[in-house]
PDB file of N, CA and C in Angstrom:
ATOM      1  N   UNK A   1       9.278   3.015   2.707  1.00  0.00           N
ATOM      2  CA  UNK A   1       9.900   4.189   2.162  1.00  0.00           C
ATOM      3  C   UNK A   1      10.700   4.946   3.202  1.00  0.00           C
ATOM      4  N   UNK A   2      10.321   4.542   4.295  1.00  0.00           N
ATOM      5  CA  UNK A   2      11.196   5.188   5.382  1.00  0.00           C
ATOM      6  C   UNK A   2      12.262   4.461   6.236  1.00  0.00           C
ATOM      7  N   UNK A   3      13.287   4.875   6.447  1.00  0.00           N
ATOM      8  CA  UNK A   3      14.356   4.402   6.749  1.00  0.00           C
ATOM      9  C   UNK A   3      14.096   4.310   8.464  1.00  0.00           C
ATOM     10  N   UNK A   4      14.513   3.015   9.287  1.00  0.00           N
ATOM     11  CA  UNK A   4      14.095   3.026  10.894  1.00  0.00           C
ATOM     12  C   UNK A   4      15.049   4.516  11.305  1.00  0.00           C
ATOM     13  N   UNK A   5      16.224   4.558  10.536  1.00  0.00           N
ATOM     14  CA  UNK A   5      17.215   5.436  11.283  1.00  0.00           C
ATOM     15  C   UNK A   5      16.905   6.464  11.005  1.00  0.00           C
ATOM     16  N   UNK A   6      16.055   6.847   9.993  1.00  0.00           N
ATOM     17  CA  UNK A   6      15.846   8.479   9.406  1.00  0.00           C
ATOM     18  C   UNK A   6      15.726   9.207  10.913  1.00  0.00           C
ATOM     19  N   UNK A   7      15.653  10.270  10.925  1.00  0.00           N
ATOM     20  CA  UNK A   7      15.676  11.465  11.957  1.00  0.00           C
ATOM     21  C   UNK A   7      14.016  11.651  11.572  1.00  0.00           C
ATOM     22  N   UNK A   8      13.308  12.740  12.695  1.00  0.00           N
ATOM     23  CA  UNK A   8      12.177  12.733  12.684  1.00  0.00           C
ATOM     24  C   UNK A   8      11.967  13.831  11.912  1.00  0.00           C
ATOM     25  N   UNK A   9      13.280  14.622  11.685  1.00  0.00           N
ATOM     26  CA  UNK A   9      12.698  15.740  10.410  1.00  0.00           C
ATOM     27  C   UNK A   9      12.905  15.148   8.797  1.00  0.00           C
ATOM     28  N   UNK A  10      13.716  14.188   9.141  1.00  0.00           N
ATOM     29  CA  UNK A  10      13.695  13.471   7.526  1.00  0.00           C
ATOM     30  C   UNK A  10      12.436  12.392   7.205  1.00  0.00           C
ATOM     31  N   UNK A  11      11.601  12.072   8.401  1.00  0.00           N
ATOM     32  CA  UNK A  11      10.270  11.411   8.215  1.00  0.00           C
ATOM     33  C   UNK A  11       9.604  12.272   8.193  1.00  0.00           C
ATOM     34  N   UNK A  12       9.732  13.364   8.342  1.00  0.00           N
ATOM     35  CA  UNK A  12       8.714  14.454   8.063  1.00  0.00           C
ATOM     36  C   UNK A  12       8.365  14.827   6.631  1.00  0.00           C
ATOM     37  N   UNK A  13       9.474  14.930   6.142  1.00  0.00           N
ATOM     38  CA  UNK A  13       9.695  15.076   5.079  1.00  0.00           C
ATOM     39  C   UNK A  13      10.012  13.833   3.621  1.00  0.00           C
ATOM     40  N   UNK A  14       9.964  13.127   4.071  1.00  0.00           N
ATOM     41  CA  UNK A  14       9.281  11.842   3.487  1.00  0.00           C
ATOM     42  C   UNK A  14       7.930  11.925   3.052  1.00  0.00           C
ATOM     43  N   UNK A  15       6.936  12.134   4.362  1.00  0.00           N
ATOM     44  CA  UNK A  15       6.113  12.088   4.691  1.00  0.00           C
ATOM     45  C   UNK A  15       5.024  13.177   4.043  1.00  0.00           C
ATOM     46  N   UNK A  16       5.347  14.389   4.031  1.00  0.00           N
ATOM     47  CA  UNK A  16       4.783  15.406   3.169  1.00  0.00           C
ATOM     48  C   UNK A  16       4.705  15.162   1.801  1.00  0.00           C
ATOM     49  N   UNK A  17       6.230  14.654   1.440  1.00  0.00           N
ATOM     50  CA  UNK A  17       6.460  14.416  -0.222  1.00  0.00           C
ATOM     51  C   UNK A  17       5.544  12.962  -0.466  1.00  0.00           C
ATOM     52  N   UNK A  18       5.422  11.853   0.419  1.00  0.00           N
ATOM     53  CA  UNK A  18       4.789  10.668  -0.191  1.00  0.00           C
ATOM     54  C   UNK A  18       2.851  11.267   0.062  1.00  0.00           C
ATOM     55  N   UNK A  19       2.166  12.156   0.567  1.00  0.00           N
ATOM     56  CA  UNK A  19       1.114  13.054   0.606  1.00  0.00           C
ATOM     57  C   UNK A  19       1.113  13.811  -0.847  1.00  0.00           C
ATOM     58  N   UNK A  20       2.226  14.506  -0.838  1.00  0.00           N
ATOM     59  CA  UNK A  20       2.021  15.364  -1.714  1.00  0.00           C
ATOM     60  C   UNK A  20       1.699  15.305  -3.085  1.00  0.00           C
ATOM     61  N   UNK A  21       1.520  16.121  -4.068  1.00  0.00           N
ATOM     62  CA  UNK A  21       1.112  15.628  -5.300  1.00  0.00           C
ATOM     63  C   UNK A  21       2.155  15.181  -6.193  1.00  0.00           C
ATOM     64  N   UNK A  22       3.335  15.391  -6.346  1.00  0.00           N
ATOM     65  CA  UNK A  22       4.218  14.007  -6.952  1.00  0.00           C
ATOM     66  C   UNK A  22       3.689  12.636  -6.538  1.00  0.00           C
ATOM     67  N   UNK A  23       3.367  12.262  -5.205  1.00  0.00           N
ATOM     68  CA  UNK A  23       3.123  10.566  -5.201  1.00  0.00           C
ATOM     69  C   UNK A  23       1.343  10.268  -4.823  1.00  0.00           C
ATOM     70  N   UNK A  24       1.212  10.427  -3.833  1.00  0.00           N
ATOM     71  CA  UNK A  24       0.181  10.146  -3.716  1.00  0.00           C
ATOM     72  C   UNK A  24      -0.838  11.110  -3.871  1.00  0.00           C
ATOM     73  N   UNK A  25      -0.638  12.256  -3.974  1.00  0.00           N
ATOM     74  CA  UNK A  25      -1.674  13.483  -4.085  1.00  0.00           C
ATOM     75  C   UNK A  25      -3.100  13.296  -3.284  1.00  0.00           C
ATOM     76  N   UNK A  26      -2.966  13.117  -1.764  1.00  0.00           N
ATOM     77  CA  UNK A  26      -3.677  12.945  -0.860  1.00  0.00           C
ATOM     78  C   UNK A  26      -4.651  14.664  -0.943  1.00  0.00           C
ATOM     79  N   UNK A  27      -4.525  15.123  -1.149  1.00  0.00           N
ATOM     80  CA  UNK A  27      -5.464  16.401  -1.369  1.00  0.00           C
ATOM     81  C   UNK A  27      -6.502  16.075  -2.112  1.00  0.00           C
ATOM     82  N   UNK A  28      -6.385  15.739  -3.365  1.00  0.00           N
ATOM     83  CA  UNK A  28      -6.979  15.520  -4.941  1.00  0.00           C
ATOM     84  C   UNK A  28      -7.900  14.136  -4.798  1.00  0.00           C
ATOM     85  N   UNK A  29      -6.907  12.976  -3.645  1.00  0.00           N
ATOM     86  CA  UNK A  29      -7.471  11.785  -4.084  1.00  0.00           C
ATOM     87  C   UNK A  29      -7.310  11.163  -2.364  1.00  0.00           C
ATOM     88  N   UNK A  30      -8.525  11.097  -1.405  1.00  0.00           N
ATOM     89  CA  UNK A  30      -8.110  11.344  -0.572  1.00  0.00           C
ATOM     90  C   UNK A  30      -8.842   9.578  -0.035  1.00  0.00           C
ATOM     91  N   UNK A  31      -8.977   8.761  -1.039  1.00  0.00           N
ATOM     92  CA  UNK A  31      -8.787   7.405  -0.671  1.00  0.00           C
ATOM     93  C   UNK A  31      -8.015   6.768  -1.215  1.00  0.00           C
ATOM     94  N   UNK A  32      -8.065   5.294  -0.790  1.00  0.00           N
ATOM     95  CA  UNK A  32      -7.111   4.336  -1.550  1.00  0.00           C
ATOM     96  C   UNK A  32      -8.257   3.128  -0.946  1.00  0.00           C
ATOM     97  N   UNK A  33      -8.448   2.479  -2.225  1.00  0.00           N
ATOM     98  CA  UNK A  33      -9.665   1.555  -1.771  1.00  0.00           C
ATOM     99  C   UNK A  33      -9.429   0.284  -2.720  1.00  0.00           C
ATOM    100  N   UNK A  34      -9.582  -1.193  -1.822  1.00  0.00           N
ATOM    101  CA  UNK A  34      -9.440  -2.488  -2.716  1.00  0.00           C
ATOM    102  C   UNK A  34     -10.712  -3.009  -2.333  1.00  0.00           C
ATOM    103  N   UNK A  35     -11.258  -3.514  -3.438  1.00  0.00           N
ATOM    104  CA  UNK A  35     -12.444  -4.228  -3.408  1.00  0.00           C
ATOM    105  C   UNK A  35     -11.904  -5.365  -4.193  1.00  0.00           C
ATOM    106  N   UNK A  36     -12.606  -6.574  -3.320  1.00  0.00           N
ATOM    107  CA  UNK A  36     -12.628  -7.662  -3.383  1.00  0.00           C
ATOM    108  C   UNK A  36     -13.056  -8.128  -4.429  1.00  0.00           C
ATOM    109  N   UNK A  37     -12.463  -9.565  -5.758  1.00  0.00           N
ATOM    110  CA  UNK A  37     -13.458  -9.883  -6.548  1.00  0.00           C
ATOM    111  C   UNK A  37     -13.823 -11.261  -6.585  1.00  0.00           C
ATOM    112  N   UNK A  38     -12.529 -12.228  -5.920  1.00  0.00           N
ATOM    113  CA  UNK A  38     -12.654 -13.714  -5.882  1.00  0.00           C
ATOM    114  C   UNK A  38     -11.383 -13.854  -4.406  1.00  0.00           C
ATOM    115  N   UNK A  39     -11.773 -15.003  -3.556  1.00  0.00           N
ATOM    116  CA  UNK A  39     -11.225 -15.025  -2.736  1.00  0.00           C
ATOM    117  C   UNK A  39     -10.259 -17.217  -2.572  1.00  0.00           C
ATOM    118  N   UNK A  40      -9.594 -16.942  -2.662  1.00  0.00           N
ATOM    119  CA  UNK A  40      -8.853 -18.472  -3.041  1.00  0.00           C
ATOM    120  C   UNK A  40      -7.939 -19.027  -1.628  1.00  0.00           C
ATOM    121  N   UNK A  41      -8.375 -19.914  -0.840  1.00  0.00           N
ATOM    122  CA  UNK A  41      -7.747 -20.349  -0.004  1.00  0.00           C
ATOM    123  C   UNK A  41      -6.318 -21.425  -0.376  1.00  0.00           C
ATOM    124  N   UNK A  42      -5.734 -20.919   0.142  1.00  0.00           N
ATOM    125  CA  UNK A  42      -3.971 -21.178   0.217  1.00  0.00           C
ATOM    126  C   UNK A  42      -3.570 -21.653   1.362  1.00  0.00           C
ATOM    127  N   UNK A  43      -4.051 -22.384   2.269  1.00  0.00           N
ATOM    128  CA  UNK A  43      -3.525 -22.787   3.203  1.00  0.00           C
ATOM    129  C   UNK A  43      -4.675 -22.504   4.429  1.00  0.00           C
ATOM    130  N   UNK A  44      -4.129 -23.228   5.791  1.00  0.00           N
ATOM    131  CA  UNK A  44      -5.089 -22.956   6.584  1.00  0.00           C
ATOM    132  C   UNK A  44      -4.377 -21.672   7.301  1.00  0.00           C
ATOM    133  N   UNK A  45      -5.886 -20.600   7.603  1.00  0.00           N
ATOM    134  CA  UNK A  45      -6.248 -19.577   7.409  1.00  0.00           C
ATOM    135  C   UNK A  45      -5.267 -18.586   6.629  1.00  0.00           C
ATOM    136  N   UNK A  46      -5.382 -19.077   5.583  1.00  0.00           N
ATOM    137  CA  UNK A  46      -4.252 -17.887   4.541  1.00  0.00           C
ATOM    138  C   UNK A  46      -5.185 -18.247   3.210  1.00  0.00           C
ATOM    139  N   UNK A  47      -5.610 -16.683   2.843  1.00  0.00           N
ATOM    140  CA  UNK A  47      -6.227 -16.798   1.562  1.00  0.00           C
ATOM    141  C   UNK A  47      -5.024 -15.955   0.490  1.00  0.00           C
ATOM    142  N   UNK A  48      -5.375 -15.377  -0.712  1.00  0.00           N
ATOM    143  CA  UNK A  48      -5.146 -14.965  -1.758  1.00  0.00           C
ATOM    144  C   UNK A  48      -6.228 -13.977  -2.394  1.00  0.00           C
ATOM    145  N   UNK A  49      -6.812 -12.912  -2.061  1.00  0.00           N
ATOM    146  CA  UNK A  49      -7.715 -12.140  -2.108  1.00  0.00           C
ATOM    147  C   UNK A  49      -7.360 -11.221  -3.529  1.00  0.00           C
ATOM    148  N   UNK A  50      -7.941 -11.947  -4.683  1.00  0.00           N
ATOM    149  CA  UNK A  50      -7.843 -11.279  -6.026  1.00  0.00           C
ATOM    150  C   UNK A  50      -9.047  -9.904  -6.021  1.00  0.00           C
ATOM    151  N   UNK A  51      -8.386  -8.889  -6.377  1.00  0.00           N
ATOM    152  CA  UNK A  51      -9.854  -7.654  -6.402  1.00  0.00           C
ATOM    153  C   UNK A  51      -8.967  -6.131  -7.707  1.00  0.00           C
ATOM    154  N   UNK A  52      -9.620  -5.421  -7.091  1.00  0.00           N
ATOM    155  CA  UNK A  52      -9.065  -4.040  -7.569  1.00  0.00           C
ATOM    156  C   UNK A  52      -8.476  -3.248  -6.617  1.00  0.00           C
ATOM    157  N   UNK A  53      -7.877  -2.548  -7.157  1.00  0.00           N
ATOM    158  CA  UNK A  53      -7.388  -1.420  -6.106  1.00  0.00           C
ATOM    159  C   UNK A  53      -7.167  -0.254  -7.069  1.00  0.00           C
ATOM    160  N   UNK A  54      -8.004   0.837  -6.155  1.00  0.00           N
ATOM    161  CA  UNK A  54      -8.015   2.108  -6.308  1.00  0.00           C
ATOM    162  C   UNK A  54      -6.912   2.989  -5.965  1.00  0.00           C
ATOM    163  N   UNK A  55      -5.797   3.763  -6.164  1.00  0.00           N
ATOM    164  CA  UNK A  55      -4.746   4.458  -5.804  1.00  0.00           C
ATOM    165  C   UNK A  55      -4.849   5.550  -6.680  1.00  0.00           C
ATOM    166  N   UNK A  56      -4.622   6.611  -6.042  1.00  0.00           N
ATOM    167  CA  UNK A  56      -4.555   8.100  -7.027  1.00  0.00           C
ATOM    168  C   UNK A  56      -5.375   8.111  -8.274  1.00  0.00           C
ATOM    169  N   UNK A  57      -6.528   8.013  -7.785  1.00  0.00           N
ATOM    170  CA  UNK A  57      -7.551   8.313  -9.064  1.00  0.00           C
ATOM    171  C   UNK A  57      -7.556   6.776 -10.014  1.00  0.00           C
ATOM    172  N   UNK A  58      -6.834   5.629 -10.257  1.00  0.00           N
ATOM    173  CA  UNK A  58      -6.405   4.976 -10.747  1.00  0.00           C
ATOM    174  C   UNK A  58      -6.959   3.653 -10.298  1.00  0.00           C
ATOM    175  N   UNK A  59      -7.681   2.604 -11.164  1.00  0.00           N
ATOM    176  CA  UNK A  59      -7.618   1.160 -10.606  1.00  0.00           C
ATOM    177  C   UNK A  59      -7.116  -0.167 -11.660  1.00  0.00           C
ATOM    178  N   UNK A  60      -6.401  -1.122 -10.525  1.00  0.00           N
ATOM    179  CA  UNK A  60      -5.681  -2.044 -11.424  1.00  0.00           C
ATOM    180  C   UNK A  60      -5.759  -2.945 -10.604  1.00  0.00           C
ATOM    181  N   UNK A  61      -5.504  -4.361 -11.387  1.00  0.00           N
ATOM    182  CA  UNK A  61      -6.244  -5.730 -10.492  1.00  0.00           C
ATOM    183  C   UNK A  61      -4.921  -5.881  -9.764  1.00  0.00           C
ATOM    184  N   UNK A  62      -5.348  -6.721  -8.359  1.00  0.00           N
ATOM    185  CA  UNK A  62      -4.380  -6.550  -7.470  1.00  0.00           C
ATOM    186  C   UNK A  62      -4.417  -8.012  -6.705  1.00  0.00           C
ATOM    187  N   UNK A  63      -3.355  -8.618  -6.219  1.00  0.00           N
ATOM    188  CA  UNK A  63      -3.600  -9.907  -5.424  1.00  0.00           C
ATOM    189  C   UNK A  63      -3.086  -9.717  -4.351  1.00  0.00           C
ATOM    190  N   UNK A  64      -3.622  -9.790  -2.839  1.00  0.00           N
ATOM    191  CA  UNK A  64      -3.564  -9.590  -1.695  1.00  0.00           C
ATOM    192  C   UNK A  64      -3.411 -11.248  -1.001  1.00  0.00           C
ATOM    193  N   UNK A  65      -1.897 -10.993  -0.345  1.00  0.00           N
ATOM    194  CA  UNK A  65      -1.985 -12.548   0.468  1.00  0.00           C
ATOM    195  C   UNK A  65      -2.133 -12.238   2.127  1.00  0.00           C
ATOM    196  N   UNK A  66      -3.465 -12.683   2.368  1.00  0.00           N
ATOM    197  CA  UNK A  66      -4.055 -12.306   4.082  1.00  0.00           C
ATOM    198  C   UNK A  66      -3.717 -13.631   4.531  1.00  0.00           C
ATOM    199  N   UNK A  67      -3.274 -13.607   5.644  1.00  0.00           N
ATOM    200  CA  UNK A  67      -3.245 -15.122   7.042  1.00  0.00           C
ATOM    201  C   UNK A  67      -4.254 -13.901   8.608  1.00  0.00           C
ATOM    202  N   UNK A  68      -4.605 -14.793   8.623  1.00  0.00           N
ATOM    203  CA  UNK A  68      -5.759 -14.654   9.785  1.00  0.00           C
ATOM    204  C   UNK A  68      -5.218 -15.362  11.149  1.00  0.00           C
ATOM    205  N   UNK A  69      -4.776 -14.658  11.956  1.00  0.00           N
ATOM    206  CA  UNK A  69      -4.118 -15.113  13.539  1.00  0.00           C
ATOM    207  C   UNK A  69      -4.566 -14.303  14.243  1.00  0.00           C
ATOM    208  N   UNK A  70      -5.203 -15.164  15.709  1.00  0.00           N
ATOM    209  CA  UNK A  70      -5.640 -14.071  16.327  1.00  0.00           C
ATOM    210  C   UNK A  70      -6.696 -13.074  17.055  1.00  0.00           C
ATOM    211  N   UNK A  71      -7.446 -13.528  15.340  1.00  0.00           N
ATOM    212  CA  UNK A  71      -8.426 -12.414  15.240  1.00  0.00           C
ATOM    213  C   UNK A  71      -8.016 -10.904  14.254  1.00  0.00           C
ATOM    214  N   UNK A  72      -6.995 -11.477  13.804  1.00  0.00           N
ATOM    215  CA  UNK A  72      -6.010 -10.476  12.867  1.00  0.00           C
ATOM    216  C   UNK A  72      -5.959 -11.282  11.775  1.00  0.00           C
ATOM    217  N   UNK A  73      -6.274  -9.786  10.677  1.00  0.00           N
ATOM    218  CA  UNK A  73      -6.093 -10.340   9.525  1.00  0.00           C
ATOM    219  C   UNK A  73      -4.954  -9.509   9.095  1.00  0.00           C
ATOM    220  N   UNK A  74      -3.701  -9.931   8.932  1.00  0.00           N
ATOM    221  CA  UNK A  74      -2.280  -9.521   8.020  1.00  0.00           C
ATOM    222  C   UNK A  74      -2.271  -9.837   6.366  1.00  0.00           C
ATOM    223  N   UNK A  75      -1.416  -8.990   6.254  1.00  0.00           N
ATOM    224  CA  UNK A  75      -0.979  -9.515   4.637  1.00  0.00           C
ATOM    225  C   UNK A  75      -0.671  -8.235   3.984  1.00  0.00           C
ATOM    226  N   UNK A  76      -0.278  -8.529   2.694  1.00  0.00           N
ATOM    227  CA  UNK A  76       0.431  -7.463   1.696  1.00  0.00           C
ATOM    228  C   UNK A  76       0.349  -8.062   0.691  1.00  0.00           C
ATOM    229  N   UNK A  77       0.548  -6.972  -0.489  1.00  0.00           N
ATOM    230  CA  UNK A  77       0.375  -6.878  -1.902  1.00  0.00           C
ATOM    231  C   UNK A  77       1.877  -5.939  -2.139  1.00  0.00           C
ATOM    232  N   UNK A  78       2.238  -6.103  -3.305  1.00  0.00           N
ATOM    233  CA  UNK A  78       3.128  -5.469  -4.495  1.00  0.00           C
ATOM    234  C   UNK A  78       2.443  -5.431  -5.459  1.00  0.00           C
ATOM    235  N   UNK A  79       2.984  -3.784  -5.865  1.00  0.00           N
ATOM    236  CA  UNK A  79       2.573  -3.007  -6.883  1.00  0.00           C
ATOM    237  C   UNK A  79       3.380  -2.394  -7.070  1.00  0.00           C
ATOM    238  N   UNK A  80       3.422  -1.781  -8.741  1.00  0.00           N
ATOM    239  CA  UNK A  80       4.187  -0.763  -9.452  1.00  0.00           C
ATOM    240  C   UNK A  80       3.509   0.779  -9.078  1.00  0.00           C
ATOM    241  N   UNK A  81       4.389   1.965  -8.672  1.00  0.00           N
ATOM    242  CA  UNK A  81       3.907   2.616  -8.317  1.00  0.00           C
ATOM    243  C   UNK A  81       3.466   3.636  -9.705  1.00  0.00           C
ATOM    244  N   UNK A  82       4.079   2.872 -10.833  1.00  0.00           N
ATOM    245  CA  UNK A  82       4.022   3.653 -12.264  1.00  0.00           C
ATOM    246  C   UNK A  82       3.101   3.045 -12.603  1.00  0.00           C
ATOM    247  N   UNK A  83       2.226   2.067 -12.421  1.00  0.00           N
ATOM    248  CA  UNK A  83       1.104   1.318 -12.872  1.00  0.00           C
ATOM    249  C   UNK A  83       0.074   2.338 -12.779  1.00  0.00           C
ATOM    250  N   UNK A  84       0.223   3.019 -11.302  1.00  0.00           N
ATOM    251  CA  UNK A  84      -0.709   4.081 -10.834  1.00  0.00           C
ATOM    252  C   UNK A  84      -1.024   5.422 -11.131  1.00  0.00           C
ATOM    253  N   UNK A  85       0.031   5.667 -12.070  1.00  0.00           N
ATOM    254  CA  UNK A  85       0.176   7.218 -12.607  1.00  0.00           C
ATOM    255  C   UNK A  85       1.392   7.790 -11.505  1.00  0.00           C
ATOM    256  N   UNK A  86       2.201   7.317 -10.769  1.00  0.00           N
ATOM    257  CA  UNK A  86       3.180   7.937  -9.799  1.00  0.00           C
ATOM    258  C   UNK A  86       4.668   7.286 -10.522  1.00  0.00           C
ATOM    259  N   UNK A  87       5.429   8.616 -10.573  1.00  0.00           N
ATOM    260  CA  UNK A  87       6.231   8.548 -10.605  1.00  0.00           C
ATOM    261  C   UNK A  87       7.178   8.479  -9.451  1.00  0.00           C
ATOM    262  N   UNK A  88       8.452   7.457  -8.823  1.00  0.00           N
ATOM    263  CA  UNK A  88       8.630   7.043  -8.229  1.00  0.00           C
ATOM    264  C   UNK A  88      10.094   8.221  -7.759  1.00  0.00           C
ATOM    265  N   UNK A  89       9.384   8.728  -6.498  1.00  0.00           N
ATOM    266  CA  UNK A  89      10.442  10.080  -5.991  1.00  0.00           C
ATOM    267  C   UNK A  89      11.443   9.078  -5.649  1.00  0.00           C
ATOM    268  N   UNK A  90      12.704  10.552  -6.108  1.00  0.00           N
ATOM    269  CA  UNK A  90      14.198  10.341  -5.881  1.00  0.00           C
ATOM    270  C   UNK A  90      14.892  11.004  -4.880  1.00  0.00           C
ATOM    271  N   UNK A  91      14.136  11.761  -3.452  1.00  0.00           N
ATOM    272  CA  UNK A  91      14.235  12.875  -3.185  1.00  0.00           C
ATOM    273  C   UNK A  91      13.812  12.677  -2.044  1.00  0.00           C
ATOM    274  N   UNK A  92      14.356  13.335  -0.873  1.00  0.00           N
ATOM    275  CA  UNK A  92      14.421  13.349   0.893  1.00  0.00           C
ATOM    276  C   UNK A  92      14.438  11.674   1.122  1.00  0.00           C
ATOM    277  N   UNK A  93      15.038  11.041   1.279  1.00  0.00           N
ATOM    278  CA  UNK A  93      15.377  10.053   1.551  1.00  0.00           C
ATOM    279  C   UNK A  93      14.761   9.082   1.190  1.00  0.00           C
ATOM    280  N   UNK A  94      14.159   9.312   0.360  1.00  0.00           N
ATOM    281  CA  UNK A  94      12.715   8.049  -0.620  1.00  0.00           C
ATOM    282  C   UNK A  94      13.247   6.971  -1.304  1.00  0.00           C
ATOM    283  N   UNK A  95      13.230   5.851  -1.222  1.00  0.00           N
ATOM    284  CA  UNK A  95      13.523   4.813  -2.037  1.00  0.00           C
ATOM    285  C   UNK A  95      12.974   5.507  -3.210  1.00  0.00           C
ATOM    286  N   UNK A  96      13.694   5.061  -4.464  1.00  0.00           N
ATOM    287  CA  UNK A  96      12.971   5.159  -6.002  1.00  0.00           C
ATOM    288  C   UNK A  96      12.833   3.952  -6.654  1.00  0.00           C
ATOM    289  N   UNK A  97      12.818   2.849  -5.716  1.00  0.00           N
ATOM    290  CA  UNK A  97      11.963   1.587  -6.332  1.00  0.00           C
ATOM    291  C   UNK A  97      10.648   1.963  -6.926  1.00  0.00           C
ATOM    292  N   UNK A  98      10.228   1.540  -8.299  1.00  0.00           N
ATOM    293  CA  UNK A  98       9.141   1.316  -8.943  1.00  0.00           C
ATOM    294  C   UNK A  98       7.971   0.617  -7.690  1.00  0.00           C
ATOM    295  N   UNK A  99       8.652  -0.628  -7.667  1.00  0.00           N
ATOM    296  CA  UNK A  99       7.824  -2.342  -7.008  1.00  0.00           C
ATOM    297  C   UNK A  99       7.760  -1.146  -5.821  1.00  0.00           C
ATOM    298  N   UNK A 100       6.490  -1.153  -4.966  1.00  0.00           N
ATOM    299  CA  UNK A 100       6.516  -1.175  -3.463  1.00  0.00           C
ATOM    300  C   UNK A 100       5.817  -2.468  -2.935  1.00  0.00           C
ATOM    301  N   UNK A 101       5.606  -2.569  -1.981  1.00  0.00           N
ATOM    302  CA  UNK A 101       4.955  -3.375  -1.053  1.00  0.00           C
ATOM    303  C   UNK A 101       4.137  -2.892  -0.150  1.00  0.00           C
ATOM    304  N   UNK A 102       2.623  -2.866  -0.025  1.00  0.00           N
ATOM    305  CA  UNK A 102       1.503  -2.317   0.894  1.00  0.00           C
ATOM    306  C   UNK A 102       1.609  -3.469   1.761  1.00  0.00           C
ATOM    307  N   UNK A 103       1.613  -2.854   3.360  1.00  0.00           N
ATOM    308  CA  UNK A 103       1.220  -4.201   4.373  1.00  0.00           C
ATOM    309  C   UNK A 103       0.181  -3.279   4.920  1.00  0.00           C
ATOM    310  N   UNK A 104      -0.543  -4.605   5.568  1.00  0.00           N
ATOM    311  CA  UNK A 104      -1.879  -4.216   6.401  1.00  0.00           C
ATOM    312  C   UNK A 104      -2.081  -4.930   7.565  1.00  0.00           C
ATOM    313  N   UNK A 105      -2.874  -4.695   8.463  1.00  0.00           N
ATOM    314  CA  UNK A 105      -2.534  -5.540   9.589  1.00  0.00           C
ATOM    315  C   UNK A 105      -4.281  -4.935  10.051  1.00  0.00           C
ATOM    316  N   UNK A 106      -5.287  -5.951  10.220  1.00  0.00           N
ATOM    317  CA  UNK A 106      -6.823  -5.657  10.464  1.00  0.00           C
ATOM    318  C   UNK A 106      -7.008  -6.521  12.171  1.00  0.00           C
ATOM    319  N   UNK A 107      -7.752  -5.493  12.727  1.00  0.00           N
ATOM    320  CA  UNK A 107      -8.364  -6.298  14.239  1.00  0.00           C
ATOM    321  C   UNK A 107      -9.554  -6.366  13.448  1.00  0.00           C
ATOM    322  N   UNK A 108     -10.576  -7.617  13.743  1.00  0.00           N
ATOM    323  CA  UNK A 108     -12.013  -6.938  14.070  1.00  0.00           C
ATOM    324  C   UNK A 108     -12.480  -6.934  15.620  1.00  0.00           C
ATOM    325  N   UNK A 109     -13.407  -5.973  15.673  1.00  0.00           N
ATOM    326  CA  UNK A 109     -13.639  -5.623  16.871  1.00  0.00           C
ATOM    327  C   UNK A 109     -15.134  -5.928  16.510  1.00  0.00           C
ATOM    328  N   UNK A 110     -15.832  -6.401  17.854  1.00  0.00           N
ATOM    329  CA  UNK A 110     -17.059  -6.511  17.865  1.00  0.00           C
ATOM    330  C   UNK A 110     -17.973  -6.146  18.360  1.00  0.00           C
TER     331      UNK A 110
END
């Protein structure tokens, strides 16, 4: 949602509005949580991690593609952000794509 070139007061302000209660309403709903329900290997070390995901009060089944390098687990999911109850801001420099894309990037530490 943020542009590399934005200025640091226009990520600021990104940043408040994707918090705020138009999108994510981080006050009200102050997780975002996927639980796992079946896990399907796709390759070596690359699964397909079918589960739920929790977003703004909201849960809907979700498919997560992780590769494991490292000791790192990467990967991302797409989702509708209207699936979630969010309507998709048009405003301080916000993409208004519906589709986003969540990436994640996990160490474990031991």
């Amino acid at each position: 949602m943020i542009d590399k070139d934005d200025s640091e007061k226009d990520r600021a302000e990104v940043q408040k509005t994707v918090l705020g209660p138009e999108v994510l309403d981080s006050e009200d709903h102050q997780e975002i949580v996927f639980k796992s329900t079946d896990a399907e290997s796709v390759g070596q070390e690359r699964w397909a991690l079918h589960g739920n995901l929790t977003l703004r009060g909201q849960t809907r089944p979700v498919t997560v593609q992780v590769t494991m390098k490292d000791g790192r687990y990467t990967g991302e999911a797409s989702v509708k952000q209207t699936d979630f109850g969010i309507k998709p801001p048009g405003k301080a420099g916000i993409s208004a794509k519906d589709e986003v894309t969540i990436e994640f990037d996990v160490r474990l530490a031991s």
